[in-house]
Protein backbone atom coordinates (compact mmCIF):
# COMPACT_ATOMS: atom_id res chain seq x y z
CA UNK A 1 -2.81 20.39 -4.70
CA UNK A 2 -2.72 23.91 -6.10
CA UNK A 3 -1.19 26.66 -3.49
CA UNK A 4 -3.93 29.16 -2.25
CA UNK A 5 -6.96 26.94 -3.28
CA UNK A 6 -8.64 25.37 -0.47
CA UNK A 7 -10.17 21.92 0.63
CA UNK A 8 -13.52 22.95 0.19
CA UNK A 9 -13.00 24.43 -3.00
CA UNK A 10 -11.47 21.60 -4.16
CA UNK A 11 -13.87 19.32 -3.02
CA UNK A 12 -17.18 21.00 -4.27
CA UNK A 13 -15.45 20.67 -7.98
CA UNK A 14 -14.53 16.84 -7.23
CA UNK A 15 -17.92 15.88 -5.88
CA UNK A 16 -19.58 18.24 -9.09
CA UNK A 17 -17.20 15.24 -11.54
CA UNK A 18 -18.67 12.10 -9.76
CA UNK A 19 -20.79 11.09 -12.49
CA UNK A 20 -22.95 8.48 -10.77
CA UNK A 21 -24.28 6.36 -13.98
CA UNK A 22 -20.76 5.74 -14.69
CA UNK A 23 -20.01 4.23 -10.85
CA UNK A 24 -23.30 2.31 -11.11
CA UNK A 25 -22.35 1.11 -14.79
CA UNK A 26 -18.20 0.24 -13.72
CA UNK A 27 -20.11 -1.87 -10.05
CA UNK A 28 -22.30 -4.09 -12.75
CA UNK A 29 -19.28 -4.27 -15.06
CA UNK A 30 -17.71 -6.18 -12.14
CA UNK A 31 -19.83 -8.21 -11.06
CA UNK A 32 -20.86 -9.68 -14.62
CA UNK A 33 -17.40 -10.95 -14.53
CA UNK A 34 -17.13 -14.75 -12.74
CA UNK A 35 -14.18 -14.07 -10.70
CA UNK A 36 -15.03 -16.69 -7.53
CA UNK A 37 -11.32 -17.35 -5.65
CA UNK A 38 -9.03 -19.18 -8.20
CA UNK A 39 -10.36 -17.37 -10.90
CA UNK A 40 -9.26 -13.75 -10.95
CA UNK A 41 -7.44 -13.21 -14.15
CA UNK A 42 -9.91 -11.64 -16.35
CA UNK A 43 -11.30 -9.06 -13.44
CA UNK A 44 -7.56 -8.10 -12.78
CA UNK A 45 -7.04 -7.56 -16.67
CA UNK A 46 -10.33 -5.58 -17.31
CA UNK A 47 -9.26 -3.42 -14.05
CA UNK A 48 -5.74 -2.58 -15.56
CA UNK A 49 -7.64 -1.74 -18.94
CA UNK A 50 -9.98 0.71 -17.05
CA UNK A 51 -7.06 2.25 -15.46
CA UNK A 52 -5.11 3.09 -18.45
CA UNK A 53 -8.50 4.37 -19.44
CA UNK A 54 -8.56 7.18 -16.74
CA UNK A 55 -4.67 7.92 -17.04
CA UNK A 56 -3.39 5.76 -14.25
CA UNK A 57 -0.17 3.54 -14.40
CA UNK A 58 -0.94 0.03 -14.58
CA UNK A 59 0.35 -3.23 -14.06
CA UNK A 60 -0.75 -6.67 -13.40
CA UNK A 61 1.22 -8.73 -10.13
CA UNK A 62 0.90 -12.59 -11.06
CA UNK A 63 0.76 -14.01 -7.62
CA UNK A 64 -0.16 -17.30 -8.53
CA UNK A 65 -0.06 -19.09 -12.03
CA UNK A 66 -3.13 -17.17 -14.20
CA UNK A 67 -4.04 -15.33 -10.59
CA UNK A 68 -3.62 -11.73 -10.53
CA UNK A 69 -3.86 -8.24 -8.53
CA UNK A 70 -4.54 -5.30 -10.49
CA UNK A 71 -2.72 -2.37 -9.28
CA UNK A 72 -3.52 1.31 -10.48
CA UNK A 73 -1.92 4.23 -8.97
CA UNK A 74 -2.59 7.96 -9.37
CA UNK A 75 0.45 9.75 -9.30
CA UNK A 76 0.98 13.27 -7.55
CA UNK A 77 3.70 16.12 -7.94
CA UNK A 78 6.17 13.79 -5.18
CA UNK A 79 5.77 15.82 -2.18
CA UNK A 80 2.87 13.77 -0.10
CA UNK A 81 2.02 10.59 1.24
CA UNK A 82 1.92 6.96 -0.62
CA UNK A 83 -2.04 6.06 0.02
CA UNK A 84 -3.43 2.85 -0.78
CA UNK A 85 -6.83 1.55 -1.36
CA UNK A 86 -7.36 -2.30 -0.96
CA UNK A 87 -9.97 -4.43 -1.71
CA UNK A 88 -10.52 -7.71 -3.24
CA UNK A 89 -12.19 -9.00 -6.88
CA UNK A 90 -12.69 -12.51 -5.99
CA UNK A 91 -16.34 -13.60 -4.68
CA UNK A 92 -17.88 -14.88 -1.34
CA UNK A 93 -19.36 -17.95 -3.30
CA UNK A 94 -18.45 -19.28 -6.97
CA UNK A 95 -22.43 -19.50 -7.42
CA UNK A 96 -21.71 -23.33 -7.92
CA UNK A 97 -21.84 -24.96 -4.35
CA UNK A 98 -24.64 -27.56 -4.01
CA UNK A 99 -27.02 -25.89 -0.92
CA UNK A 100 -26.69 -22.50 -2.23
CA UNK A 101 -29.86 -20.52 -2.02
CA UNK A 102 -31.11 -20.38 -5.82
CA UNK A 103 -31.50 -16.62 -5.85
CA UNK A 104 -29.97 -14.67 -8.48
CA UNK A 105 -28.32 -12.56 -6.22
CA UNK A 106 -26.00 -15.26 -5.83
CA UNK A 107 -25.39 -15.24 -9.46
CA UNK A 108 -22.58 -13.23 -11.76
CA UNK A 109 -25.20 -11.31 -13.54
CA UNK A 110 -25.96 -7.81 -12.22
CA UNK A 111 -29.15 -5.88 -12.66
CA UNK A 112 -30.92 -2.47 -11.05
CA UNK A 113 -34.14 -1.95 -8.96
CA UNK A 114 -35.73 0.72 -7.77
CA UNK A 115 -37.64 0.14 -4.75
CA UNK A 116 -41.44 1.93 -5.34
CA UNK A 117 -41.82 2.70 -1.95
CA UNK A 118 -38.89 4.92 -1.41
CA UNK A 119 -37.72 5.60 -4.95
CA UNK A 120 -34.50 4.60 -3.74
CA UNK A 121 -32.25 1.93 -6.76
CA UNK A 122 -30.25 -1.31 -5.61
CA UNK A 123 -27.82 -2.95 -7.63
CA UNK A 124 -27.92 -7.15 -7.02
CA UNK A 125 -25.41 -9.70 -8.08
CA UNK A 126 -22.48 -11.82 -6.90
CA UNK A 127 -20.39 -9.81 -5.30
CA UNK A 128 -21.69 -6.29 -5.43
CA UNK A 129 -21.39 -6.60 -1.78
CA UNK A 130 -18.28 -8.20 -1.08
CA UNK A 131 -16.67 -6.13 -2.12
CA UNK A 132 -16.91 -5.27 -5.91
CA UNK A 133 -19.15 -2.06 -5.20
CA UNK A 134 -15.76 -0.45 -3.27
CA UNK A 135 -13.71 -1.08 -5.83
CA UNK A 136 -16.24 0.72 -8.37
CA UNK A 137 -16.15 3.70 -5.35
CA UNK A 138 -12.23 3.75 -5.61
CA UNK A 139 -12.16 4.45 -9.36
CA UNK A 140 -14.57 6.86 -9.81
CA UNK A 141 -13.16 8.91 -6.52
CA UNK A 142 -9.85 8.65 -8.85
CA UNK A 143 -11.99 9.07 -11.94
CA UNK A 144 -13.65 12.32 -10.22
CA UNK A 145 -10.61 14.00 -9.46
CA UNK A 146 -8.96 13.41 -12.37
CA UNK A 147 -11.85 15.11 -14.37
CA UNK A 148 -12.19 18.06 -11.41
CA UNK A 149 -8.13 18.78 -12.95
CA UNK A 150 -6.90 18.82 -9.05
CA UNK A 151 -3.14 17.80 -9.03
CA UNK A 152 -2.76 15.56 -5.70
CA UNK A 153 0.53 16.17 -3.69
CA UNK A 154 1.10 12.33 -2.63
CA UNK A 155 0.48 9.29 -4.90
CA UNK A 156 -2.77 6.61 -5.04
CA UNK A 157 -2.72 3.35 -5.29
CA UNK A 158 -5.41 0.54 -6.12
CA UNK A 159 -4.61 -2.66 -5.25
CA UNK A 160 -7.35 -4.94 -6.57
CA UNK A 161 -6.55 -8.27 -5.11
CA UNK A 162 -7.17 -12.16 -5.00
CA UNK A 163 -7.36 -15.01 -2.99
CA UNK A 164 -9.35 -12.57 0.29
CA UNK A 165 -11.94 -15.48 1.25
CA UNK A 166 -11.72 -17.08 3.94
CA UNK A 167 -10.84 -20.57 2.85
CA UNK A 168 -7.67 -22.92 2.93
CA UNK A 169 -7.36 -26.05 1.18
CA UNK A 170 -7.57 -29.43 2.95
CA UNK A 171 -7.96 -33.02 2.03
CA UNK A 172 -9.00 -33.67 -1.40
CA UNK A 173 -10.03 -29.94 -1.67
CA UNK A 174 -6.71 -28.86 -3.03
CA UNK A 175 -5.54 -26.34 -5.98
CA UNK A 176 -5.79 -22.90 -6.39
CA UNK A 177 -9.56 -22.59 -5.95
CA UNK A 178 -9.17 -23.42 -2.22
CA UNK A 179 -6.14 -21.11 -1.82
CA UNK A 180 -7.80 -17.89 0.05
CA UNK A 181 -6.76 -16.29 3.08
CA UNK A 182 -5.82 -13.41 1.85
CA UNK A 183 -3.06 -14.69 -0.33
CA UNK A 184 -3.03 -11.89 -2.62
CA UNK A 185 -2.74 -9.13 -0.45
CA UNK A 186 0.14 -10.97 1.77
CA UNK A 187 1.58 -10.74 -2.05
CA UNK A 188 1.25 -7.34 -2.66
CA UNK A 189 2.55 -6.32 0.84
CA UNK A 190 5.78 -8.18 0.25
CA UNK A 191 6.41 -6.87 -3.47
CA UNK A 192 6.02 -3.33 -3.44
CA UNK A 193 2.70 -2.74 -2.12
CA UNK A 194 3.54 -0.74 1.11
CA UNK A 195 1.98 2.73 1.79
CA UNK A 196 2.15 5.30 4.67
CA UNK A 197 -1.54 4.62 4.92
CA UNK A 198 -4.97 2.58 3.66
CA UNK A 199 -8.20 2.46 3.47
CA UNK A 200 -10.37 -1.20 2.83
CA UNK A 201 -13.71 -1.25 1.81
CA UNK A 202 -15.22 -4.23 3.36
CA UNK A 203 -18.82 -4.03 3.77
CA UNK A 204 -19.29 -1.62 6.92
CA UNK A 205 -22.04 0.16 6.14
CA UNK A 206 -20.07 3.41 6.27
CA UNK A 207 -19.22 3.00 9.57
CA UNK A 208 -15.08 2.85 10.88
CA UNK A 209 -13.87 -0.91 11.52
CA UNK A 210 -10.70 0.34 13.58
CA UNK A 211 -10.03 -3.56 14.40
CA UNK A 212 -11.35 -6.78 13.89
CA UNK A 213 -10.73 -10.59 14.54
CA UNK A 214 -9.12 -13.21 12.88
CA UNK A 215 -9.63 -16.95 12.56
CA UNK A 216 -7.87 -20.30 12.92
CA UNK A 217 -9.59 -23.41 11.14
CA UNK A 218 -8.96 -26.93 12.87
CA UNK A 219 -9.84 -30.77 11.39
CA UNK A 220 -10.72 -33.05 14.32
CA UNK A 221 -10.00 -37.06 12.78
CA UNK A 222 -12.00 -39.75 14.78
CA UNK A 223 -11.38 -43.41 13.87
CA UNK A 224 -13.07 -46.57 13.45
CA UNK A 225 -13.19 -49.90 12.91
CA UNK A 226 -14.34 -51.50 9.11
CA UNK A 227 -17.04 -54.49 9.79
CA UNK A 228 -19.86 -55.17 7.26
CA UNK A 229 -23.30 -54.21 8.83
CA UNK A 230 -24.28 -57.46 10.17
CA UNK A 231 -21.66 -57.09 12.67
CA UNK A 232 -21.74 -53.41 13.22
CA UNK A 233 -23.07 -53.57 16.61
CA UNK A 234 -19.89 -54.46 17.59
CA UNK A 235 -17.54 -52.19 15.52
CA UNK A 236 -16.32 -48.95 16.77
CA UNK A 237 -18.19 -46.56 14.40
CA UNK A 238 -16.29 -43.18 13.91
CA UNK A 239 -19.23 -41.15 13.23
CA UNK A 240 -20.94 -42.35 16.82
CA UNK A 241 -17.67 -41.86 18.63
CA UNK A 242 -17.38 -37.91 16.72
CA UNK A 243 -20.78 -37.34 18.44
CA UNK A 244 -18.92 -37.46 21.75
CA UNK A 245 -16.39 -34.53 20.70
CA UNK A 246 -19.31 -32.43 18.65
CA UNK A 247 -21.52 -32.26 22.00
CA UNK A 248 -18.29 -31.17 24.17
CA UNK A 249 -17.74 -28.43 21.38
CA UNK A 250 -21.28 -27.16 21.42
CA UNK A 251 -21.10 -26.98 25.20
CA UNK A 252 -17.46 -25.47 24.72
CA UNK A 253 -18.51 -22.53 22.31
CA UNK A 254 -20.82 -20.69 24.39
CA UNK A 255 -18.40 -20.24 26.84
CA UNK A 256 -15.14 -18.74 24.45
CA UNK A 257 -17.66 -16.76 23.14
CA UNK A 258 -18.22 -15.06 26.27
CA UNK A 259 -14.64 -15.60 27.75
CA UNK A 260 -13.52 -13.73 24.69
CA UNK A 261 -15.61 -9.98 23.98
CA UNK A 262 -14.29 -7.82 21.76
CA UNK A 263 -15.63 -4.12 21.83
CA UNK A 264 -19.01 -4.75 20.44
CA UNK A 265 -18.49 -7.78 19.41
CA UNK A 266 -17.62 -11.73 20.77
CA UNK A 267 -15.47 -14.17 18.98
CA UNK A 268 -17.54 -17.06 17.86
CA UNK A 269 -16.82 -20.44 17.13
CA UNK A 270 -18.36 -22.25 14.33
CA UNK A 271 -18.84 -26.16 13.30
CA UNK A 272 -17.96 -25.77 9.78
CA UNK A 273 -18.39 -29.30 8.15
CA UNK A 274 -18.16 -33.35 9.18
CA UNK A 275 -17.51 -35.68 6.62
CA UNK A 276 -17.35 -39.09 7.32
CA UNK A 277 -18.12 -42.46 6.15
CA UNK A 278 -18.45 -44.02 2.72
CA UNK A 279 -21.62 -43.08 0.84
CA UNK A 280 -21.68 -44.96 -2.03
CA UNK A 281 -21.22 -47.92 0.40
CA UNK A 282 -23.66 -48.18 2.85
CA UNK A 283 -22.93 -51.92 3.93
CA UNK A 284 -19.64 -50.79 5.97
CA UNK A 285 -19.39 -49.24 8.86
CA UNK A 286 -17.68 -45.70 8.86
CA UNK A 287 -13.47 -45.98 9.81
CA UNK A 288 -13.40 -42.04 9.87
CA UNK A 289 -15.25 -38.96 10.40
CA UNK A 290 -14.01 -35.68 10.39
CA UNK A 291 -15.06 -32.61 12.03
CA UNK A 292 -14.18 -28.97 10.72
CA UNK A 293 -14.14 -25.91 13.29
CA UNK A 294 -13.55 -22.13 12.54
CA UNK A 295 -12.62 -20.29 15.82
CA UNK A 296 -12.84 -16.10 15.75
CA UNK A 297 -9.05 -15.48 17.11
CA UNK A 298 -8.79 -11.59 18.88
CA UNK A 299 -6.09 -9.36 17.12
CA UNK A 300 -3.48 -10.05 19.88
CA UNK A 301 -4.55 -13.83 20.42
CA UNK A 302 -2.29 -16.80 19.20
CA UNK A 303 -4.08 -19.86 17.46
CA UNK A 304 -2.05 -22.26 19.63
CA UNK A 305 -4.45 -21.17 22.36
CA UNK A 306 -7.37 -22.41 20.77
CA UNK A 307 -5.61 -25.57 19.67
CA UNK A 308 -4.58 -26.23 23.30
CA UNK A 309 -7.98 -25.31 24.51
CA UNK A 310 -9.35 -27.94 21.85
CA UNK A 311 -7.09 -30.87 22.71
CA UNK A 312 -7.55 -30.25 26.61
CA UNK A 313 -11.57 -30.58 25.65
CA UNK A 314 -10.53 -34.19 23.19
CA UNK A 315 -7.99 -35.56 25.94
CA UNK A 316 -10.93 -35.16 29.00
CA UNK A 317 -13.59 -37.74 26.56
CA UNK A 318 -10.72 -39.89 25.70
CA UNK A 319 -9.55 -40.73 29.17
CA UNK A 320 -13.06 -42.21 29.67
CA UNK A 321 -13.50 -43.38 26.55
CA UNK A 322 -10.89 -46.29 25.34
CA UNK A 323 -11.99 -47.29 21.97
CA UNK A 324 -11.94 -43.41 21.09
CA UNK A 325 -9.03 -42.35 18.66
CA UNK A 326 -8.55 -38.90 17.65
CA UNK A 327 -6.03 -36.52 15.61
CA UNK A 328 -6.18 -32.68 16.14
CA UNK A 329 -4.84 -30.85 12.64
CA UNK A 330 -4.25 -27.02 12.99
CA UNK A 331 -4.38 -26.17 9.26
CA UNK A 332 -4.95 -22.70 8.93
CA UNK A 333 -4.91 -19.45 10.40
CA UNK A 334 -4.50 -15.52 9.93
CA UNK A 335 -4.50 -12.99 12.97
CA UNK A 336 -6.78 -10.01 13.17
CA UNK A 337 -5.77 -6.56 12.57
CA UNK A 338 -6.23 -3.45 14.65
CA UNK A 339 -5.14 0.52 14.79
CA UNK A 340 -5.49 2.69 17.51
CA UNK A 341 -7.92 5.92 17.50
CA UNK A 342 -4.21 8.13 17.78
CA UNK A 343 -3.85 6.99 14.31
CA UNK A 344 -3.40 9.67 11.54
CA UNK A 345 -5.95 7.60 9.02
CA UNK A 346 -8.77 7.64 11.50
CA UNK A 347 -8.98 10.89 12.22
CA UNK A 348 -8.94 11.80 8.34
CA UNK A 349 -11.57 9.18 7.31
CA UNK A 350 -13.84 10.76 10.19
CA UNK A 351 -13.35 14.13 9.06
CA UNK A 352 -14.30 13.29 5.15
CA UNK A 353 -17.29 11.20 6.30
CA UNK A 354 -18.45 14.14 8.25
CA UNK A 355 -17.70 16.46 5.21
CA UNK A 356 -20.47 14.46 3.42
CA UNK A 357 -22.33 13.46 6.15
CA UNK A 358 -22.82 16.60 8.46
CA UNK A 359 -21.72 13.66 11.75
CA UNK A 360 -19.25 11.73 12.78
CA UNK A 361 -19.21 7.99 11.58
CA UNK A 362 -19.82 5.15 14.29
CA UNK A 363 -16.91 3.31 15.12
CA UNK A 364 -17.12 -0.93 15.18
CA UNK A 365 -15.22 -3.54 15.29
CA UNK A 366 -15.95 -6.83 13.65
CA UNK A 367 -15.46 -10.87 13.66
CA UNK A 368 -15.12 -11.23 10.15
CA UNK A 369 -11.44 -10.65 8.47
CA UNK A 370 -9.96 -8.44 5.63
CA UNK A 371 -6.67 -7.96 4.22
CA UNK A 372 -6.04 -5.64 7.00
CA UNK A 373 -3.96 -8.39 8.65
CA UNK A 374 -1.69 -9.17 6.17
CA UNK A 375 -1.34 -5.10 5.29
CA UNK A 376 -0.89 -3.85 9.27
CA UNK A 377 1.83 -6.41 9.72
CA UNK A 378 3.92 -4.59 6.99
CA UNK A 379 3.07 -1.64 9.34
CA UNK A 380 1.00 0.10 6.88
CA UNK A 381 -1.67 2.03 9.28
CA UNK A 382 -5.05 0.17 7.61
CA UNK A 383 -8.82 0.79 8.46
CA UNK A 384 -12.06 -0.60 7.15
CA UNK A 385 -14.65 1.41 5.71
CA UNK A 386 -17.03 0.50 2.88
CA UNK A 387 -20.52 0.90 1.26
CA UNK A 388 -21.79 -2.54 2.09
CA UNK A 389 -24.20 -3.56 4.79
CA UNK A 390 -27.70 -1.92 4.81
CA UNK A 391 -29.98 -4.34 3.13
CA UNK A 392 -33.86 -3.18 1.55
CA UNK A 393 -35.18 -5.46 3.71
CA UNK A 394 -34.12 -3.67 6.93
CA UNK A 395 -32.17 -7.23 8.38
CA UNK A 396 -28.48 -5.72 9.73
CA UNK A 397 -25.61 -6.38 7.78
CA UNK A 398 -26.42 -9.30 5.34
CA UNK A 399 -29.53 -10.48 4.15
CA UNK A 400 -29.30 -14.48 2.92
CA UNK A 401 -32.88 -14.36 1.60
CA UNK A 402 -31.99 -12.06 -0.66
CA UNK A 403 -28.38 -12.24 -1.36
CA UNK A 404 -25.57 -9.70 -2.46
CA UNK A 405 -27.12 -5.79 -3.13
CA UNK A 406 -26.25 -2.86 -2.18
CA UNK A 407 -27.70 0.78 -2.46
CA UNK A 408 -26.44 2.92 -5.52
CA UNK A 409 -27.12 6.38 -2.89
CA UNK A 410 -24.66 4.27 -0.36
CA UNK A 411 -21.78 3.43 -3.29
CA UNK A 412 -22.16 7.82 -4.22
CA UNK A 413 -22.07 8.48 -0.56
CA UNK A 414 -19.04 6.40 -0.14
CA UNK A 415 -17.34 7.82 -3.56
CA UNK A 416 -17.57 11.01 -2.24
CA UNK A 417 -16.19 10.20 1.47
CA UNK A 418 -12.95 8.54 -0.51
CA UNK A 419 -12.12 11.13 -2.42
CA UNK A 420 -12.79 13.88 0.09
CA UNK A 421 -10.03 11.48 2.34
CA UNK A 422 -7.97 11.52 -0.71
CA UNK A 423 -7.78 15.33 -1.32
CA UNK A 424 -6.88 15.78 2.80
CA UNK A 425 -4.20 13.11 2.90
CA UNK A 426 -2.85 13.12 -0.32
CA UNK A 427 -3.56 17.53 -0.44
CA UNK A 428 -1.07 17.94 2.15
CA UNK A 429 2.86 18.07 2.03
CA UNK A 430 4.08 15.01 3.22
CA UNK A 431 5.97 16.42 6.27
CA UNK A 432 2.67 17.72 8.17
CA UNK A 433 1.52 13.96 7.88
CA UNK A 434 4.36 11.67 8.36
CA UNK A 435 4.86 12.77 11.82
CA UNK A 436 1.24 11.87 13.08
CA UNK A 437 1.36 8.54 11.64
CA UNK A 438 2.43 5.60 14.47
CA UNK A 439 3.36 2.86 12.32
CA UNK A 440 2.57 0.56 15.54
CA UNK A 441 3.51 -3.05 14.26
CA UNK A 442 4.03 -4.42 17.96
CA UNK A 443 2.04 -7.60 17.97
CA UNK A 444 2.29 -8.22 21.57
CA UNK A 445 0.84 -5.40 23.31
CA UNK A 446 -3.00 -5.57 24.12
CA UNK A 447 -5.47 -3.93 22.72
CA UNK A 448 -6.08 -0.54 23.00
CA UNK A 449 -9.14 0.12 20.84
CA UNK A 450 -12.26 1.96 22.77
CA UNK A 451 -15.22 2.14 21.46
C-alpha cells in the first residue's frame, strides 16, 4: 500500500469499485455451471479464465484425473503477508438423487427475485449457498481493488477447490463422485497452498466460526441366514436382528449429544442410511443389512472413541443375543478445526466487519465441517466467515422448502468486509504481522475457544 495514504482512504476508493451487478452476474455464472463433487473441471477452468481476466496469475492443480482447484493469486510489492481465501466449487447435491425436493433451487440454473415486501433481491440455485456466492465475494473484493489502483504489500491467493462434501465412498458407491472430504483442499495444503493466514466462506451468515466439529462415518454389517419365505419364521433375518442395534443407537445419541457440548453447539449423531435385503427378490429372506452412522467428532476428539463407544453399545446386545452377528467398519473420518481468539486473523476479520458494519460480528462455532481442518493442520491460522445463512423465509440457517438462496445485500456486505480484511492484512509490512500470528498446530491440547 502507498506510504502516507491511509486505511480509510483506501478503503472508501475500494468499496466506491465494487460494482455489484458484476458480483451478482460472476454468483449466477457459477452456479449455471453443474459442478456436483466429481465434476469440477469446467468451474475450475472458467475460474482460471476469469482470473487472467482481472490480471491475476493463474493456474489449474489437477488433484484427481479431470478434477481440479483453481488457484488465482493477487500479487503485492513482496513485503507482507501470504493470505489465502478458500472455498469450494463443488455442490451440496448433484440435483440427481432420487428423494430430492423438486424445487429449482436445487437445480444448476440461477435466477433473481426481488422480494415485494422489502424490495430486497435473492439469487436461487444449486449452490449459491454452499458456497459459490463466497467465491463470487472473493473476486470482486480482488476485482475492486484492482480497479481502486491500491498496490497491496503481501500477496492473495484464491484457492477454488474440489472434493469439500462431506462424503466418502463405500460399497458399490465407488469412483471419484463419492471421493469428498475435503480432498482438494488436503491437496492444495500439501502442494504449495500454505499461507500465514485464511479466511473460508462457509455459509455463516456473517458471523466468525472460530472452530467447529468434525465427523467420523461408521457401517454397522448384521448377518443372516438365506431361507425361501415359507420357512422364514425360522431364519435369522438380518434386517430384524439390525432393529436391535438401531434402537440401542437411538437411545445412545441423545446422550453423546449431551455428553459432548461444544460452545453453542452439541455434537450430534445421525442414522445416515440402512440397506439391506434383496429387492428385486422378495421370496428370500434378507442375509445382510447394513446400517450407516455419521457421528459430530469435537476438534480435539479422536474417532477411535466413537468407534469404541459403538462396539461397547454392539458387544452388550450380542452377549444376549446368540444368533446376532455383527461387523463394525470405521471408514471415514476428518477432525474439526479450531483457532484461538489470540489469533492475529480474528482480530482483523472483526475489525473489517465492524468497518462495514458499525459492531462487532457474533462469534459461533458450528457442527458442520470446512476445509479448515485439512488447512489448520498445515498450521495455516484459518477462520470461517461467509455470506450464507439468512433465508427470506426467516427459518435460521437453511431453509429445505426452499432450497439454496442467498441475499445479493448479504454477498455486497460480505465483498466489502473481505476486502477491507485484505487492505489491513495484506496493507501492512509483513514484520508488524508475523509476530502476532500463533501458528498453534498442537492437536492435543483442549480447547480453548470462549464464546
Amino acid at each position: 500500500m502507498e506510504q502516507g495514504t491511509g486505511l480509510d482512504e483506501h478503503r472508501e476508493k475500494v468499496f466506491a469499485a465494487i460494482d455489484k451487478g458484476r458480483l451478482k452476474k460472476l454468483g449466477m455464472d457459477l452456479v449455471d455451471i453443474w459442478s456436483p463433487t466429481g465434476e469440477e473441471s469446467e468451474i475450475a477452468h472458467f475460474l482460471g479464465d476469469r482470473y487472467e481476466s482481472i490480471g491475476l496469475a493463474s493456474r489449474l492443480q489437477e488433484f484427481e484425473t479431470d478434477r481440479f482447484n483453481a488457484l488465482g493469486t493477487l500479487q503485492g510489492d513482496g513485503t507482507g503477508i501470504e493470505f489465502l481465501f478458500c472455498g469450494h466449487i463443488d455442490t451440496s447435491y448433484s440435483g440427481k438423487e432420487p428423494g430430492l425436493p423438486k424445487l429449482p433451487a436445487y437445480q444448476p440454473n440461477a435466477w433473481s427475485e426481488t422480494d415485494p415486501a422489502t424490495g430486497e433481491e435473492w439469487i436461487y440455485g444449486l449452490g449459491i449457498y454452499n458456497m459459490k456466492g463466497a467465491i463470487a465475494c472473493y473476486v470482486e473484493a480482488l476485482n475492486a481493488i484492482q480497479d481502486a489502483g491500491v498496490k497491496l504489500k503481501g500477496n492473495v491467493t484464491v484457492g477454488a477447490v474440489g472434493g469439500e462434501i462431506e462424503m466418502g465412498a463405500i460399497d458399490q458407491y465407488q469412483g471419484k463422485h463419492y471421493r469428498g472430504g475435503g480432498c482438494g483442499a488436503c491437496y492444495l495444503a500439501t502442494h504449495g497452498g500454505s499461507a500465514d493466514m485464511a479466511v473460508i466462506g462457509e455459509p455463516s451468515e456473517m458471523r466468525v466460526v472460530l472452530g467447529h466439529m468434525g465427523y467420523v462415518y461408521h457401517k454397522i454389517t448384521v448377518y443372516g441366514t438365506p431361507a425361501h419365505t415359507t420357512y422364514a419364521h425360522n431364519a435369522v433375518n438380518a434386517i430384524l436382528k439390525m432393529k436391535k442395534i438401531l434402537d440401542a443407537l437411538e437411545r445412545w445419541a441423545p446422550k453423546y449429544r449431551e455428553a459432548h457440548p461444544y460452545g453453542n453447539s452439541n455434537a450430534n449423531v445421525n442414522i445416515a442410511a440402512i440397506e439391506g435385503g434383496w429387492p428385486w427378490r422378495c421370496s428370500r429372506t434378507p442375509v445382510f443389512c447394513n446400517l450407516y452412522l455419521d457421528t459430530r467428532l469435537l476438534p480435539r476428539q479422536h474417532p477411535l472413541e466413537i468407534k469404541r463407544e459403538i462396539q461397547d453399545i454392539i458387544e452388550e446386545i450380542v452377549a444376549g443375543d446368540p444368533d446376532l452377528k455383527v461387523d463394525l467398519e470405521m471408514y471415514m473420518s476428518n477432525p474439526g478445526a479450531e483457532i484461538e481468539e489470540d489469533e492475529y486473523i480474528y482480530g482483523a476479520i472483526k475489525r473489517a466487519h465492524k468497518s462495514v458494519h458499525g459492531q462487532d460480528p457474533e462469534t459461533v462455532t458450528e457442527g458442520w465441517i470446512s476445509d479448515a481442518s485439512h488447512i489448520t493442520r498445515y498450521g495455516v491460522p484459518t477462520l470461517n466467515y461467509g455470506p450464507s445463512g439468512r433465508t427470506r423465509s426467516g427459518v435460521p440457517g437453511w431453509d429445505p422448502n426452499i432450497g439454496e438462496h442467498v441475499s445479493l445485500e448479504d454477498l455486497y456486505h460480505t465483498t466489502k468486509v473481505y476486502a477491507s480484511l485484505l487492505l489491513d492484512v495484506c496493507g501492512r509490512p509483513r514484520e508488524e504481522i508475523l509476530p502476532h500470528i500463533k501458528r498453534k498446530i498442537d492437536q492435543q491440547r483442549h480447547s480453548t475457544v470462549t464464546l
